[in-house]
C-alpha atoms as a PDB file:
ATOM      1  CA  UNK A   1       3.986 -26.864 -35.653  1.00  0.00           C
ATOM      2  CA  UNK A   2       3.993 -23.407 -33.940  1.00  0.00           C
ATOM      3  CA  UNK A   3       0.562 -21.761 -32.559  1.00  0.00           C
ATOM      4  CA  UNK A   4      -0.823 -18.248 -33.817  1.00  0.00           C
ATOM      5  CA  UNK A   5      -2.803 -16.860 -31.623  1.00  0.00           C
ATOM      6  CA  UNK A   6      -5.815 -15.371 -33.357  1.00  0.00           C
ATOM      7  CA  UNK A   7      -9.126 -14.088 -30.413  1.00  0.00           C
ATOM      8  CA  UNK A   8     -11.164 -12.623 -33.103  1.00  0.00           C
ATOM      9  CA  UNK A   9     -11.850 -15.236 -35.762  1.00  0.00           C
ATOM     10  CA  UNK A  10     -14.830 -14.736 -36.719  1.00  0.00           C
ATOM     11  CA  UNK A  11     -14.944 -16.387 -40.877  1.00  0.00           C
ATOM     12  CA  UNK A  12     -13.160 -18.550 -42.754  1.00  0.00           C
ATOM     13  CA  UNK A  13     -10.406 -16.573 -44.410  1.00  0.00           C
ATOM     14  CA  UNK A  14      -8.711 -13.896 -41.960  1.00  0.00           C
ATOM     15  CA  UNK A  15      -5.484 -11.722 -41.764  1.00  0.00           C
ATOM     16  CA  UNK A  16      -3.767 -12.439 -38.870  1.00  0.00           C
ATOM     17  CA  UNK A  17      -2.657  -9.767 -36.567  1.00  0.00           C
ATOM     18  CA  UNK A  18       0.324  -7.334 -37.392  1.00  0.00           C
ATOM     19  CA  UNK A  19       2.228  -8.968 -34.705  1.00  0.00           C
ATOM     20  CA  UNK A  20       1.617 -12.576 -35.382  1.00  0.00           C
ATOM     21  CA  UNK A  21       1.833 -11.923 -39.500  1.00  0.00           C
ATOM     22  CA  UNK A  22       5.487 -10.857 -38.519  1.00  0.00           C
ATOM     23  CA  UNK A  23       6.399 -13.782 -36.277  1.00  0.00           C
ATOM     24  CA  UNK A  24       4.991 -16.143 -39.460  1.00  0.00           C
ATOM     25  CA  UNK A  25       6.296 -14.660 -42.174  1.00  0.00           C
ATOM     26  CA  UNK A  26       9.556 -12.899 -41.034  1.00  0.00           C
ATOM     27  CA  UNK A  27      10.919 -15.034 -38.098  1.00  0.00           C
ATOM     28  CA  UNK A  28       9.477 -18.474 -39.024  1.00  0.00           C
ATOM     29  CA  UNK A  29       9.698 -17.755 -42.895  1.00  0.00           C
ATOM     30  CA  UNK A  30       6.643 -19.282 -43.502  1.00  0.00           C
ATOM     31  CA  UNK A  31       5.266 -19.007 -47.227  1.00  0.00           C
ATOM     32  CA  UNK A  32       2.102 -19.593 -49.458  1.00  0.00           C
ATOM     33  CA  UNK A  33       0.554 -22.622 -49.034  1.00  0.00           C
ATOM     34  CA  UNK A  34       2.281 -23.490 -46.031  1.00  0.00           C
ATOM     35  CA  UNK A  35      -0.270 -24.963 -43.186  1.00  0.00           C
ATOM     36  CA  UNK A  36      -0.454 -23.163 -39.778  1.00  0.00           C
ATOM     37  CA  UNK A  37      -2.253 -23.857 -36.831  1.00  0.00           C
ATOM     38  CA  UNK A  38      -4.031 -21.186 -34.504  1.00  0.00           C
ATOM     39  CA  UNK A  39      -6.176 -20.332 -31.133  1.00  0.00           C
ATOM     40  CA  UNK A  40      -8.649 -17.970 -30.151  1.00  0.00           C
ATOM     41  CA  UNK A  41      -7.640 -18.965 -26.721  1.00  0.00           C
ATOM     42  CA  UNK A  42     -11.373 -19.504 -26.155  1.00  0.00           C
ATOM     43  CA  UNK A  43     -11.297 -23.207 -26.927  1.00  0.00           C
ATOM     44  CA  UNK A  44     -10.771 -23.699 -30.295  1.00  0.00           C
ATOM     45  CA  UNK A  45      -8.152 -24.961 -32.368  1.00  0.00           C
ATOM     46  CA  UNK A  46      -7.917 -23.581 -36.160  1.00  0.00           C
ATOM     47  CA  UNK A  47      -5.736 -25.604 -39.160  1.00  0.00           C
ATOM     48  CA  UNK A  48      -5.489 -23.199 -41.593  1.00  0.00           C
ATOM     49  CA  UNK A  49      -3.494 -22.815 -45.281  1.00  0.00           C
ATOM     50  CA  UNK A  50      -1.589 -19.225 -45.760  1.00  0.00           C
ATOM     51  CA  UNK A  51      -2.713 -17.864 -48.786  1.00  0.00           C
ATOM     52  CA  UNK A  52      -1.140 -14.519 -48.941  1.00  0.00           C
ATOM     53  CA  UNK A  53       2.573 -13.967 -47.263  1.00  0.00           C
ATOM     54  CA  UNK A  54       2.585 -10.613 -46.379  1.00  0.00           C
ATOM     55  CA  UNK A  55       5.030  -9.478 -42.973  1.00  0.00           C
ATOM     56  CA  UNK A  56       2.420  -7.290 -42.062  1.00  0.00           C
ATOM     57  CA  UNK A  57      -0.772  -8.670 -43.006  1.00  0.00           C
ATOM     58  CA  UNK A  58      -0.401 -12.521 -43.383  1.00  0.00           C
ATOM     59  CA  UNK A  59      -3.606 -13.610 -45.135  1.00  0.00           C
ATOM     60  CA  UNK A  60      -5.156 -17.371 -44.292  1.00  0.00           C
ATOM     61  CA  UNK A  61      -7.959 -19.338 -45.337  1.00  0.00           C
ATOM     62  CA  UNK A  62      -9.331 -21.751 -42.570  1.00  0.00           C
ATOM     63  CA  UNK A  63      -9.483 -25.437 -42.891  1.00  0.00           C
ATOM     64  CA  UNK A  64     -11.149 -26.701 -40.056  1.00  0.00           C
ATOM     65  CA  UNK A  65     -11.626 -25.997 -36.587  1.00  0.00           C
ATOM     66  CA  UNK A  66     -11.439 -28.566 -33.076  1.00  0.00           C
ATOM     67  CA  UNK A  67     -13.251 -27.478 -30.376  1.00  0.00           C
ATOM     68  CA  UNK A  68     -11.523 -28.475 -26.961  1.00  0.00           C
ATOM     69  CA  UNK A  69     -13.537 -29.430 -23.987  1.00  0.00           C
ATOM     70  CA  UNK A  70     -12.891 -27.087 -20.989  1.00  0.00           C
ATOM     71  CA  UNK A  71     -11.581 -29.230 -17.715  1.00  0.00           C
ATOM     72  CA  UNK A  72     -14.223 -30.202 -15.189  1.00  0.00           C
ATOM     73  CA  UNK A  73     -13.390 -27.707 -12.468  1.00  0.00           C
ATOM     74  CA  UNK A  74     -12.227 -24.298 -12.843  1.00  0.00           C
ATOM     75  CA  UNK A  75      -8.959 -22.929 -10.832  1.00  0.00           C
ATOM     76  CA  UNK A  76      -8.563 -19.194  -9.668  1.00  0.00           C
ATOM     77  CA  UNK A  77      -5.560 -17.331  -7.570  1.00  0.00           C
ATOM     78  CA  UNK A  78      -5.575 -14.614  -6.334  1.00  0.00           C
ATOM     79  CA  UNK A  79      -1.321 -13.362  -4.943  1.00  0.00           C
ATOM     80  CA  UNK A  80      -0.029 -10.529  -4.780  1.00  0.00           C
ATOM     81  CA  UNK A  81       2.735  -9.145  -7.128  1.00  0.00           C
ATOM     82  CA  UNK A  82       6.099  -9.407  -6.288  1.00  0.00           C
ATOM     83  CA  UNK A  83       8.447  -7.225  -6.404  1.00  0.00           C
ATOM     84  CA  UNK A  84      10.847  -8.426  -8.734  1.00  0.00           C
ATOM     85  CA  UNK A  85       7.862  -8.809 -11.487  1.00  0.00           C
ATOM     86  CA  UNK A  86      10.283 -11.584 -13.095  1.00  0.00           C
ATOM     87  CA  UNK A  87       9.273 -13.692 -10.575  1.00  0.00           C
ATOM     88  CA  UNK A  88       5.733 -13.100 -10.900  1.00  0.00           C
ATOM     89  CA  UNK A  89       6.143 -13.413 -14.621  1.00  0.00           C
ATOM     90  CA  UNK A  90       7.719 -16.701 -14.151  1.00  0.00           C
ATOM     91  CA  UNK A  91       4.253 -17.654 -12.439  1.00  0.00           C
ATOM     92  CA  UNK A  92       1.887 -16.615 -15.117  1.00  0.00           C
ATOM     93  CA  UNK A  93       4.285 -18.429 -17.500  1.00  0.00           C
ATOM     94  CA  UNK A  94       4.405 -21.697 -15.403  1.00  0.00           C
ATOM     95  CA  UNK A  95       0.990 -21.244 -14.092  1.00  0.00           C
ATOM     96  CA  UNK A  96      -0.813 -21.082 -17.992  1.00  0.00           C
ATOM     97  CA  UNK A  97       1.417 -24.067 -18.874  1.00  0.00           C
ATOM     98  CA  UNK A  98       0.119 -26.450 -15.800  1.00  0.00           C
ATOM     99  CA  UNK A  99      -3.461 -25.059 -16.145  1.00  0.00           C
ATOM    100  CA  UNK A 100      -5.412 -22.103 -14.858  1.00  0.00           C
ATOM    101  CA  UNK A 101      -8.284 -20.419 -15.411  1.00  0.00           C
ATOM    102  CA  UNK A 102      -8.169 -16.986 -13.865  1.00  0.00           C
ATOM    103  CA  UNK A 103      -5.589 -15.024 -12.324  1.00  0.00           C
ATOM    104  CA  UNK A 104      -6.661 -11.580  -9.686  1.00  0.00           C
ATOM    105  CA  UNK A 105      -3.578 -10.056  -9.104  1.00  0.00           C
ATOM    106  CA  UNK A 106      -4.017  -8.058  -4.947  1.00  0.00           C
ATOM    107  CA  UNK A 107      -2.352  -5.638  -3.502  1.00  0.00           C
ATOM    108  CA  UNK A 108      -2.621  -6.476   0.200  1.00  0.00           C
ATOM    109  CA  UNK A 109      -1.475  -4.913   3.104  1.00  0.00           C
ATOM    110  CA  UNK A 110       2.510  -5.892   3.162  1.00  0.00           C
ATOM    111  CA  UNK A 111       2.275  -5.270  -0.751  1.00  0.00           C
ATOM    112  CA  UNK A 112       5.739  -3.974  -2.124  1.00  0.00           C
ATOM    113  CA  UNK A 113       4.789  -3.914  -5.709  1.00  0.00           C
ATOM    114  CA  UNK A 114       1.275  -1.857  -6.554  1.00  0.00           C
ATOM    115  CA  UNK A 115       1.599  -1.317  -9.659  1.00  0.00           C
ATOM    116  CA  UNK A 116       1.749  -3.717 -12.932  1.00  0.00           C
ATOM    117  CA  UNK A 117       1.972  -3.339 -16.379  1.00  0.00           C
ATOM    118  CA  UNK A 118      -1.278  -5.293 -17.658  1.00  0.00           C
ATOM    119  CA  UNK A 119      -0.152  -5.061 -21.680  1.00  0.00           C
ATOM    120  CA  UNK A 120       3.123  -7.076 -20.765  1.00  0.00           C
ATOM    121  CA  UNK A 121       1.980  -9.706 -18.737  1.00  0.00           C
ATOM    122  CA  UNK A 122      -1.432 -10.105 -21.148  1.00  0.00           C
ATOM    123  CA  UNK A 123       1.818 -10.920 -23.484  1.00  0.00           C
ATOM    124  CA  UNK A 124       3.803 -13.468 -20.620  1.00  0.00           C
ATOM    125  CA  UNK A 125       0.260 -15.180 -20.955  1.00  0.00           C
ATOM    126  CA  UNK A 126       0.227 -15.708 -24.736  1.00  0.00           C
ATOM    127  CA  UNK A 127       3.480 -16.532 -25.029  1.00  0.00           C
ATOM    128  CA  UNK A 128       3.002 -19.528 -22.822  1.00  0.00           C
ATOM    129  CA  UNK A 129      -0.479 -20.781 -24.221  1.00  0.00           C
ATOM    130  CA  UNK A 130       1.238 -20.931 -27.328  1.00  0.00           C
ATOM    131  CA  UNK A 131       4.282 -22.452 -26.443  1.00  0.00           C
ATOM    132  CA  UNK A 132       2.327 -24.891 -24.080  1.00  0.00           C
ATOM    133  CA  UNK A 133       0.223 -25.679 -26.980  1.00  0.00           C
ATOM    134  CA  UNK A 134      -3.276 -24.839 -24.394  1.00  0.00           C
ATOM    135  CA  UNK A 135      -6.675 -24.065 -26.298  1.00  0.00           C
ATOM    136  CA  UNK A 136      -7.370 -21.823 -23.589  1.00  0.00           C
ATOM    137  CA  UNK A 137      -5.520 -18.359 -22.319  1.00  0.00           C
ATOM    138  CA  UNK A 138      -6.179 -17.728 -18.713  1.00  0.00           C
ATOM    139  CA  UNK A 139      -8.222 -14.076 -17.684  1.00  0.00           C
ATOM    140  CA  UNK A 140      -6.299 -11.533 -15.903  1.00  0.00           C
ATOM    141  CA  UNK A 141      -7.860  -9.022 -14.007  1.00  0.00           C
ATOM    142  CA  UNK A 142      -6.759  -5.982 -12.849  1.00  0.00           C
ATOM    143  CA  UNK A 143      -5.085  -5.253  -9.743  1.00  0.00           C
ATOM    144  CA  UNK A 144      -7.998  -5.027  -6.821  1.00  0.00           C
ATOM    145  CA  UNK A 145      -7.513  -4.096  -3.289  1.00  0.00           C
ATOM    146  CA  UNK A 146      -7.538  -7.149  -1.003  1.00  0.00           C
ATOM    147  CA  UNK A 147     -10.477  -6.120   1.345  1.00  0.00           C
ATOM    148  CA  UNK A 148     -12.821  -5.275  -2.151  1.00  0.00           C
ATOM    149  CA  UNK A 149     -11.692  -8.238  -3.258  1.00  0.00           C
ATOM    150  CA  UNK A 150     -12.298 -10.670  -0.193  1.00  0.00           C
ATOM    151  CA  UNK A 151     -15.882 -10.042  -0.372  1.00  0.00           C
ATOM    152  CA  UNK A 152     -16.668 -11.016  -4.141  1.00  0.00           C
ATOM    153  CA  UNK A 153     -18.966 -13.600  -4.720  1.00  0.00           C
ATOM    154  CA  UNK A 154     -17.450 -17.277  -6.112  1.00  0.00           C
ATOM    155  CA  UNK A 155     -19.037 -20.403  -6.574  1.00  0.00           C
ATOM    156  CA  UNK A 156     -16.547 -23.412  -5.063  1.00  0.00           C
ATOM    157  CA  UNK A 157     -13.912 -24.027  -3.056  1.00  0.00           C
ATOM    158  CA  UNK A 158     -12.023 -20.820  -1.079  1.00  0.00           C
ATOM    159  CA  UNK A 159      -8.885 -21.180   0.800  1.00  0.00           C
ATOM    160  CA  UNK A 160      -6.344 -18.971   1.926  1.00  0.00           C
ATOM    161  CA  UNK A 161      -2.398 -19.837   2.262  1.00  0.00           C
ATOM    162  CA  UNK A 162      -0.112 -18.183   4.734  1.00  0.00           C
ATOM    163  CA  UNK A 163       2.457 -18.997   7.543  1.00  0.00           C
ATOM    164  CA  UNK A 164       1.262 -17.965  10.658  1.00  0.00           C
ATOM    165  CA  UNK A 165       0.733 -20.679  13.320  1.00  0.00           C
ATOM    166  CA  UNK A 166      -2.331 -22.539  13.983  1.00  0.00           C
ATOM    167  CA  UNK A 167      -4.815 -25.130  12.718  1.00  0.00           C
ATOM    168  CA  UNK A 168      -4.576 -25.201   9.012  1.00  0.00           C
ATOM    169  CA  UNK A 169      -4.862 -28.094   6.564  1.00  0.00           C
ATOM    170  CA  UNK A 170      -3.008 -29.683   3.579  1.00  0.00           C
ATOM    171  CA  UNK A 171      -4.738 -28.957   0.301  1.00  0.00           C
ATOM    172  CA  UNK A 172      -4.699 -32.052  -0.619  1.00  0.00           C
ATOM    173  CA  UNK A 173      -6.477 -33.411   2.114  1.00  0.00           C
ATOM    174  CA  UNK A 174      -9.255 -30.823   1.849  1.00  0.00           C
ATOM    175  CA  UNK A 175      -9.655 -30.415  -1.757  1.00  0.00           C
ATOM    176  CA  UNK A 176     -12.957 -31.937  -3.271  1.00  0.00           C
ATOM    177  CA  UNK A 177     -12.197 -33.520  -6.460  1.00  0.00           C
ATOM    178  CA  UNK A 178     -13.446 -31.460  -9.880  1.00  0.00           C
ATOM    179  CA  UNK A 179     -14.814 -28.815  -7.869  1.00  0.00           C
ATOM    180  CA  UNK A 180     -14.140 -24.878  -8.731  1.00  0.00           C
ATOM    181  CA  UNK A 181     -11.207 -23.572  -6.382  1.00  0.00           C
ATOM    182  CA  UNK A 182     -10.254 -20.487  -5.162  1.00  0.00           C
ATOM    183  CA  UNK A 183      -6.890 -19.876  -3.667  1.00  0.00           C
ATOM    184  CA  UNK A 184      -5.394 -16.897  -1.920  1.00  0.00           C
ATOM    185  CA  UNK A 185      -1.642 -16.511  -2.231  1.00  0.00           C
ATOM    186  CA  UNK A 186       0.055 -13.411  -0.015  1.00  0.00           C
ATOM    187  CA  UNK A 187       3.166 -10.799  -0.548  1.00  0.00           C
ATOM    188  CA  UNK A 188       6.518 -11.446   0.586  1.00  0.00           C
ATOM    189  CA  UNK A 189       5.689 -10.687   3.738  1.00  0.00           C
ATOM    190  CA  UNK A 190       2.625 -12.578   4.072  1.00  0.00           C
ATOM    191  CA  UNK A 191      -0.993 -11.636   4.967  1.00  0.00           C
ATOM    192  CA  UNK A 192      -1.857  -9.686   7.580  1.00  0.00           C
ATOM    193  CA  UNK A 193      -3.183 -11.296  10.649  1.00  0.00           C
ATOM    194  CA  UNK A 194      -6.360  -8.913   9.887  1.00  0.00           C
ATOM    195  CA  UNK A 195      -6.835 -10.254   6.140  1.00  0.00           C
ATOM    196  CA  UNK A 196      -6.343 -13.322   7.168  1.00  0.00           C
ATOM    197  CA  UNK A 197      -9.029 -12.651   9.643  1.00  0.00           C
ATOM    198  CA  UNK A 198     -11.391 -11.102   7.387  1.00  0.00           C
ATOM    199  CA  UNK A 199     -10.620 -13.967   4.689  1.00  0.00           C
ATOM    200  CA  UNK A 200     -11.803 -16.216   7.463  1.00  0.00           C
ATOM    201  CA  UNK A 201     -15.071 -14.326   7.975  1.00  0.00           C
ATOM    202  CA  UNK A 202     -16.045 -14.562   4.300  1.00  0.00           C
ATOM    203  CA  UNK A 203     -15.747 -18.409   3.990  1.00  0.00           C
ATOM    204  CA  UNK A 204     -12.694 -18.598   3.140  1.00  0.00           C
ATOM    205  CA  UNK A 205     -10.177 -21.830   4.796  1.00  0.00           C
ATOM    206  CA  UNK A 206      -7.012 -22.015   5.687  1.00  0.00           C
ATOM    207  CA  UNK A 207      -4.104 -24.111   4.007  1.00  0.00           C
ATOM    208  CA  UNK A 208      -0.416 -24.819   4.105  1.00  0.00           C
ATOM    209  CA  UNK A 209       1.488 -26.312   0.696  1.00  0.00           C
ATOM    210  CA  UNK A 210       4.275 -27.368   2.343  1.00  0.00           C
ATOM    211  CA  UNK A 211       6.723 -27.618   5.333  1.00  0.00           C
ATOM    212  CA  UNK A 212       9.082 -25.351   3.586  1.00  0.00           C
ATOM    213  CA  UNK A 213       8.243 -21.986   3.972  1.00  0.00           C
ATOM    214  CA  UNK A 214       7.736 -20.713  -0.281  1.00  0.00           C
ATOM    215  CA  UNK A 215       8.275 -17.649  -1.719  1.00  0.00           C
ATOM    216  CA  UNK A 216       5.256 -16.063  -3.259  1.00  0.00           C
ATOM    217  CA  UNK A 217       5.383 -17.276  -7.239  1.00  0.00           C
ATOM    218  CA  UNK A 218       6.486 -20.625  -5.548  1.00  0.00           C
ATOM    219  CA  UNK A 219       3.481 -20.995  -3.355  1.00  0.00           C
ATOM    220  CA  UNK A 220       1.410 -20.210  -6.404  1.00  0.00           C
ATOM    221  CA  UNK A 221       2.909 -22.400  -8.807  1.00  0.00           C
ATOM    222  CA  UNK A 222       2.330 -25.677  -6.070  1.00  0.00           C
ATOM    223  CA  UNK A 223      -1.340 -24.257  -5.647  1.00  0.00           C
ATOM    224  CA  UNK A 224      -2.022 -24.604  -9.130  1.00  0.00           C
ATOM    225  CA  UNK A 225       0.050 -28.171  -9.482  1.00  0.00           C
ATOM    226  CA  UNK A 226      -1.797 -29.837  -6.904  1.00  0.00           C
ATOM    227  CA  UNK A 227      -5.060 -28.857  -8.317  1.00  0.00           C
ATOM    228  CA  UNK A 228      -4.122 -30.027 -11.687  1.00  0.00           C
ATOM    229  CA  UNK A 229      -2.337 -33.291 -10.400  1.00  0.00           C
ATOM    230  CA  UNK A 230      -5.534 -34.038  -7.840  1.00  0.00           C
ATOM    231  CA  UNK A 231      -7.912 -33.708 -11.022  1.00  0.00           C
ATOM    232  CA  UNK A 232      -5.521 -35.703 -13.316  1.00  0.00           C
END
């Protein structure tokens, strides 16, 4: 059964969005007293019976609702853009599927992409909540500057992945078990040795995900599978 996804459900019979009325109506063909299912990404899954048809305005009347209990610890990453935004696409698809909870895109130092186009990937993220079948749709924030972003507060976990040499530890080693994480993924050419510096100084510990050396959407993709397959 395919997923609508409806945020503002607020009583029991609704019109779903112009967008979503389309995809029911005109690409699925679905008709009058056909059953549907829905999200408000916030939790909750809807059954609901379509009751009016309409390509533009597809009318439903809700059947019942299932709340879904959010996981025990809650995952954030923080990477920069790359420049082919495919590939960082391809991580906020992947990355929704698997499970996350928050994405800050940065623009860091050896940045090559500084600007993104929020509406679009707000869209990458639906698309894969609904095709993942998740109750919940991750937050995206805006883009933020590295150094005003190293110094926000956050309650958990921090660490901070790169590939310079030195002492740095395997996630999974590190990780404590259903506790809110934190992890900083860099550019395509890395951190800086100063923000990795100044992540140091504000708590923050260093990690490697592998032996290979990973492209960006790559190292953020492991990040969020080993937190997911740690808490499984």
């Amino acid at each position: 059964m395919a997923l609508f996804y409806t945020p503002e459900i607020t009583e029991k019979f609704y019109t779903l969005p112009e967008e979503e009325s389309k995809h029911c109506i005109r690409t699925l063909r679905k008709k009058e007293g056909d059953i549907i299912a829905l999200t408000n990404g916030k939790g909750t899954f809807y059954k609901a019976e379509i009751v009016l048809a309409h390509p533009k305005r597809c009318q439903i009347n809700i059947i019942s609702s299932t709340e879904i209990k959010a996981p025990a610890f809650n995952l954030q990453i923080a990477i920069a853009p790359t420049k082919n935004i495919n590939r960082f696409e391809l991580f906020l698809e992947k990355t929704t599927e698997i499970g996350i909870d928050r994405i800050t895109p940065l623009i860091c130092r050896y940045s090559e992409r500084k600007t993104i186009k929020h509406e679009r990937l707000e869209k990458v993220l639906i698309a894969a909540m609904k095709q993942s079948k998740k109750a919940y749709k991750p937050q995206l924030d805006e883009l933020t500057k590295f150094e005003n972003f190293i110094k926000q507060e956050f309650q958990g976990q921090k660490f901070i992945a790169h590939c310079y040499k030195g002492k740095k530890q395997k996630l999974k080693t590190i990780y404590k078990i259903n506790n809110n994480t934190l992890i900083l993924i860099g550019p395509e050419g890395d951190f800086s040795e100063q923000e990795v510096a100044l992540a140091k100084a504000n708590g923050f510990e260093e990690i490697t995900l592998s032996n290979a050396r990973l492209r960006t959407e790559t190292a953020g993709i492991v990040a969020c599978s080993a937190i997911n397959l740690l808490n499984f």
